[in-house]
Protein backbone atom coordinates (compact mmCIF):
# COMPACT_ATOMS: atom_id res chain seq x y z
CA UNK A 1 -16.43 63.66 -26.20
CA UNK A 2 -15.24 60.41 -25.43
CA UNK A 3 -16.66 57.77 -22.84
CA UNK A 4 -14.42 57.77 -20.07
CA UNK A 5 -16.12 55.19 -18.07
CA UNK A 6 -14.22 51.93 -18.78
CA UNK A 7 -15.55 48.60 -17.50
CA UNK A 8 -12.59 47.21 -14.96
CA UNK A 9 -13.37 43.93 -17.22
CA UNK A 10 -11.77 45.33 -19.60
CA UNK A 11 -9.09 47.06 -17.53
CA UNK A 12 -5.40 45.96 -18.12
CA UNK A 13 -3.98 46.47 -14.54
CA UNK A 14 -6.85 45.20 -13.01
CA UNK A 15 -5.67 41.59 -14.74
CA UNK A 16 -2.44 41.94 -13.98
CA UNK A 17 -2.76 42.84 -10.21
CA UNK A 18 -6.01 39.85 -10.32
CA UNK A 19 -2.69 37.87 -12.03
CA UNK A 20 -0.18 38.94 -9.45
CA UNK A 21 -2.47 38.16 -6.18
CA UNK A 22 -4.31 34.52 -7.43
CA UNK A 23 -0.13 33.40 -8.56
CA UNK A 24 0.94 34.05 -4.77
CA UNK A 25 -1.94 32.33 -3.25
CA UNK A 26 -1.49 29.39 -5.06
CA UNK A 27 2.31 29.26 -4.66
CA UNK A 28 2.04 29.97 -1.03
CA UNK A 29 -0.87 26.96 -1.09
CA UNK A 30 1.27 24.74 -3.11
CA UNK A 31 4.47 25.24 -0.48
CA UNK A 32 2.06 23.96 2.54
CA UNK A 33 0.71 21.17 0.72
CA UNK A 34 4.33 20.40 -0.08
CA UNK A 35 4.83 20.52 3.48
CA UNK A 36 1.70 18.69 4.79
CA UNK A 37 2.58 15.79 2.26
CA UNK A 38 6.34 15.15 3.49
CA UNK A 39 4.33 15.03 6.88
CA UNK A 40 1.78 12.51 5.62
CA UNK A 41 4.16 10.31 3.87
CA UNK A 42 6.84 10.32 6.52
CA UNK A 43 6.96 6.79 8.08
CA UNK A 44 6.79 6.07 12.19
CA UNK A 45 8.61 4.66 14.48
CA UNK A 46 9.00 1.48 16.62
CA UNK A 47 7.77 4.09 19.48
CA UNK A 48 4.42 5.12 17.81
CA UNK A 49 3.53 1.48 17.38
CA UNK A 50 4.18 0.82 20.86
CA UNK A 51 2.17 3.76 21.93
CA UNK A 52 -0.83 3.16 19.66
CA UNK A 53 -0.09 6.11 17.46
CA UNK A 54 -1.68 5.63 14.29
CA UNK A 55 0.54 6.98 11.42
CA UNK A 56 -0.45 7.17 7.22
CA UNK A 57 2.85 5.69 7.02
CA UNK A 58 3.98 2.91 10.16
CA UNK A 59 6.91 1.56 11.03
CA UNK A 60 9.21 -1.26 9.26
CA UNK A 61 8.48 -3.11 12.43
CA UNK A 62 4.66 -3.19 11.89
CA UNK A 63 5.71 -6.43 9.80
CA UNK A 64 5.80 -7.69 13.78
CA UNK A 65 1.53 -6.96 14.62
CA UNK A 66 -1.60 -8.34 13.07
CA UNK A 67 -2.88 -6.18 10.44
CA UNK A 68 -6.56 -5.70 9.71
CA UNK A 69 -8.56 -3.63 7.49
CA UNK A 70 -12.20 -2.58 8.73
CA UNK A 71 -14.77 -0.03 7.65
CA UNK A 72 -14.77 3.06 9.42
CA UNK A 73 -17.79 4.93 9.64
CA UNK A 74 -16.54 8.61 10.67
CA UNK A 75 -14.20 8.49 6.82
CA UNK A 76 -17.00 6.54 5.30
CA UNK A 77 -14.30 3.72 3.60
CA UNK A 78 -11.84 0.52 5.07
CA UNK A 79 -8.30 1.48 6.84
CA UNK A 80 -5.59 -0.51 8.21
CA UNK A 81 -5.96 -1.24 12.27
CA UNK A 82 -2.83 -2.79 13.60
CA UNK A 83 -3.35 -5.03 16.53
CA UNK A 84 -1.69 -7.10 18.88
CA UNK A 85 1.99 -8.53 18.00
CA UNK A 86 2.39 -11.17 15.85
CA UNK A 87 5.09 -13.44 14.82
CA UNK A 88 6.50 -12.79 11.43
CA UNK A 89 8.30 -16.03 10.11
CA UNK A 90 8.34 -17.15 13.62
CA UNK A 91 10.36 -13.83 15.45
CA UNK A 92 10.11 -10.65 16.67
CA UNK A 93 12.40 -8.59 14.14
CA UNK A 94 14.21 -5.72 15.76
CA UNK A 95 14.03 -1.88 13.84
CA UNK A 96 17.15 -2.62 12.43
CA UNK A 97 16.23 -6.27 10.50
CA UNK A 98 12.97 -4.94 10.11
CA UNK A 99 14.34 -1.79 7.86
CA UNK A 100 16.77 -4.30 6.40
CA UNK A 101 14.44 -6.77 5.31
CA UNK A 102 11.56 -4.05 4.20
CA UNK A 103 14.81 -2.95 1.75
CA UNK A 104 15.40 -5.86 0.47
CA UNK A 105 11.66 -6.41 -0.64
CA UNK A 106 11.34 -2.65 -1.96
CA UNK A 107 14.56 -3.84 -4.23
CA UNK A 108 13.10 -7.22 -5.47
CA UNK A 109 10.05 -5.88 -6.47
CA UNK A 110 11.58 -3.32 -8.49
CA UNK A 111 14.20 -5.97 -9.46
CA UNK A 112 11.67 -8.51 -10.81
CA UNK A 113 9.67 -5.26 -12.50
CA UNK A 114 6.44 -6.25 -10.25
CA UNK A 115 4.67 -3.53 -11.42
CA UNK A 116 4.62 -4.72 -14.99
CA UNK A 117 1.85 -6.58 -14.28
CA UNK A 118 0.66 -5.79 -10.97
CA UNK A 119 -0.60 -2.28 -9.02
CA UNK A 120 1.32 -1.03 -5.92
CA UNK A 121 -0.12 1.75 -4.58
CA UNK A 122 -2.04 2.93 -7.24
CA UNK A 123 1.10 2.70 -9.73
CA UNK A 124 1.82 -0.27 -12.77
CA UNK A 125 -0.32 -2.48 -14.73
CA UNK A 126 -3.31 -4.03 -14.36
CA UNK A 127 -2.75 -7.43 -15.49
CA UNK A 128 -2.44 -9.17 -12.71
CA UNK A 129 -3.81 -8.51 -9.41
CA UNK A 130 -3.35 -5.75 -6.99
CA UNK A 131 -1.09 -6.13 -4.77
CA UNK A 132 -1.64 -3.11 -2.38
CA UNK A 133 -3.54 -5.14 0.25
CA UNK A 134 -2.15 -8.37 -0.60
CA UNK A 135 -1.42 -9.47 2.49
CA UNK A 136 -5.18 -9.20 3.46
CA UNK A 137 -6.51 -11.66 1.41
CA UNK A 138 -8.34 -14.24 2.86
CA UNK A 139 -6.70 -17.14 0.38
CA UNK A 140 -3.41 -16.79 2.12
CA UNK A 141 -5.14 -17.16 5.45
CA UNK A 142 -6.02 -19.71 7.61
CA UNK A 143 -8.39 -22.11 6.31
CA UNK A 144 -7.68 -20.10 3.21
CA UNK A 145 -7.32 -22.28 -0.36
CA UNK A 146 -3.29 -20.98 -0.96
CA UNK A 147 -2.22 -22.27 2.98
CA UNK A 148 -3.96 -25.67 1.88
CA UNK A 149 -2.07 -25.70 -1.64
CA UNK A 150 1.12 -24.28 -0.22
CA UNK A 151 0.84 -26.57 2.62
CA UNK A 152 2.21 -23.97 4.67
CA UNK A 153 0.51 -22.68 8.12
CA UNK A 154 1.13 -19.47 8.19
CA UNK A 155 0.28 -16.22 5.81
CA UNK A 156 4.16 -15.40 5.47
CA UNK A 157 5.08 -18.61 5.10
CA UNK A 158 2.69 -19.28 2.12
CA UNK A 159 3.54 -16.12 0.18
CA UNK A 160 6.89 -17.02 0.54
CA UNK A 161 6.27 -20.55 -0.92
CA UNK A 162 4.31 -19.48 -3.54
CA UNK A 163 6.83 -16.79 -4.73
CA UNK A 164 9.43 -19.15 -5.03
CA UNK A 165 7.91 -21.49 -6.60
CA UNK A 166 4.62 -20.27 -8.58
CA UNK A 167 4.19 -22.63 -11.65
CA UNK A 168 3.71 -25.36 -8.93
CA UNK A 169 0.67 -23.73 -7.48
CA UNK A 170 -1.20 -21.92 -10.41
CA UNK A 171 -4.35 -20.41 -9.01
CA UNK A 172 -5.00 -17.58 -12.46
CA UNK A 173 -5.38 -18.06 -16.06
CA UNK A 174 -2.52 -15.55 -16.23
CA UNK A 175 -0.24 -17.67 -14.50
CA UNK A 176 2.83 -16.00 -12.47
CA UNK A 177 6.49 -17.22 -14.04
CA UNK A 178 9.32 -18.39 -11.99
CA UNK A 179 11.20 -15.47 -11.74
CA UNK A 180 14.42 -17.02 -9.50
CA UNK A 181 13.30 -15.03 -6.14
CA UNK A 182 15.66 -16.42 -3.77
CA UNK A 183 14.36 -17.08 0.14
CA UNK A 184 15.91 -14.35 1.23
CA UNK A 185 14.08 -11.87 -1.22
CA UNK A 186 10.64 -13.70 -0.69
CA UNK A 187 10.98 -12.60 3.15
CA UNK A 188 11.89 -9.26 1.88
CA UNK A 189 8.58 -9.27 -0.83
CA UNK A 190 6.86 -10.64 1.43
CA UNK A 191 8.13 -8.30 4.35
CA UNK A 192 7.00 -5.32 2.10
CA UNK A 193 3.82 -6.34 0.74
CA UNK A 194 2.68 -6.68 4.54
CA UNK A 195 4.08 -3.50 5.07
CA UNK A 196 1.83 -2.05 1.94
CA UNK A 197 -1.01 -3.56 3.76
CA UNK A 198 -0.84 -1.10 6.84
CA UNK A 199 -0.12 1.99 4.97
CA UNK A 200 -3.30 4.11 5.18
CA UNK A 201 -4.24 4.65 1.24
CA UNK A 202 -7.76 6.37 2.07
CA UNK A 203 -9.80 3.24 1.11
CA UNK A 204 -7.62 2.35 -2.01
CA UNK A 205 -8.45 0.16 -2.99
CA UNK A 206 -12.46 0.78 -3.42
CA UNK A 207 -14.67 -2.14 -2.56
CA UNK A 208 -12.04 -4.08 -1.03
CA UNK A 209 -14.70 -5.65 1.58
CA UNK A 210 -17.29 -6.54 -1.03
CA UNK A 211 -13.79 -8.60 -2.63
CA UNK A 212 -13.22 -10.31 0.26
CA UNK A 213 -16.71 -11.24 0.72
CA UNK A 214 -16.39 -13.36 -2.92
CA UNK A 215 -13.02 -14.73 -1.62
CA UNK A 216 -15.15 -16.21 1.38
CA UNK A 217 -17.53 -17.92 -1.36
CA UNK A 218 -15.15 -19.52 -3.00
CA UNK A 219 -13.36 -17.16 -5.44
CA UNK A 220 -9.84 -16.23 -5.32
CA UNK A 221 -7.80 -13.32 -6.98
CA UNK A 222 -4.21 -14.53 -5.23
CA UNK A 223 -1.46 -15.03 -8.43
């Protein structure tokens, strides 16, 4: 007589209900993390500034507050802390020129193909420098060596300068070309790369404390 004891390893419908369940968990799991992500990404508004709401994703008018980046010992890496309000090229700008001009810069960069050589984000090339916390680099601050060369006294101001014009201030062996950005669309790069600053990337990049550190010794990675 035959063995009717079959192993349920071995059991077709057992794989294909196993099949059946583990496919619906993950497409009901995939639908919230779809949903959780929109969340994440979303950007804020003027009001959650105002109100000290910290979003992933602020505001076009954070381009108006001091941005910092500091460790933070409950997530164990550096985020963004916005501060107190700060001029940007000498003004307040409203929701409406702040969108505008955040546009404008999100359109250059992709105009003048900056991820070619740089890294927004996490996405393009690496070779030039990363621009996702550009704006936080101590060689476009005061007393930094890019305000001297620029002769500019403020951090927009210099970026600006230098974007325009980057053959007169080379500061890389890989040298940045002139690539005819207009002042109007160095406001708007420069607009958007301070904007990229405040966006909470969960520490990305790594080590970006222990680079500033060599930027206060002398080095610079600014191009």
């Amino acid at each position: 007589m035959a063995n009717k004891n079959v192993s349920v390893w071995t059991s077709i419908p057992f794989w294909r209900r196993s099949a059946a369940w583990v496919t619906g968990f993950a497409t009901i799991l995939l639908i919230w993390l779809s949903f959780d992500t929109l969340g994440q990404i979303s950007m804020g508004t003027d009001a959650d500034l105002k109100n000290g709401v910290d979003k992933r994703v602020p505001a076009a008018t954070v381009i108006n507050y001091k941005i910092d980046y500091k460790m933070s010992k409950k997530r164990g890496h550096e985020v963004p802390v916005i501060g107190e309000k700060q001029p940007f090229f000498g003004k307040e700008w409203s929701q409406k020129d702040a969108a505008a001009l955040l546009h404008l810069g999100k359109l250059t960069s992709q105009a003048k193909n900056c991820m070619n050589c740089h890294t927004l984000l996490g996405n393009g090339a690496y070779f030039a420098p990363d621009l996702t916390k550009a704006w936080l680099d101590p060689a476009w601050q005061k007393g930094g060596p890019l305000q001297g060369m620029t002769g500019k006294s403020t951090v927009e101001e210099a970026m600006a300068e230098f974007l325009q014009h980057p053959s007169q201030y080379p500061t890389h062996a890989r040298m940045m070309p002139n690539l005819g950005i207009t002042a109007d669309e160095a406001k708007g790069l420069v607009a958007f790369l301070k904007h990229m600053s405040s966006i909470d990337t969960n520490g990305f990049p790594r080590n970006f404390s222990k680079t500033v550190d060599q930027f206060k010794a002398g080095g610079t990675n600014a191009h």
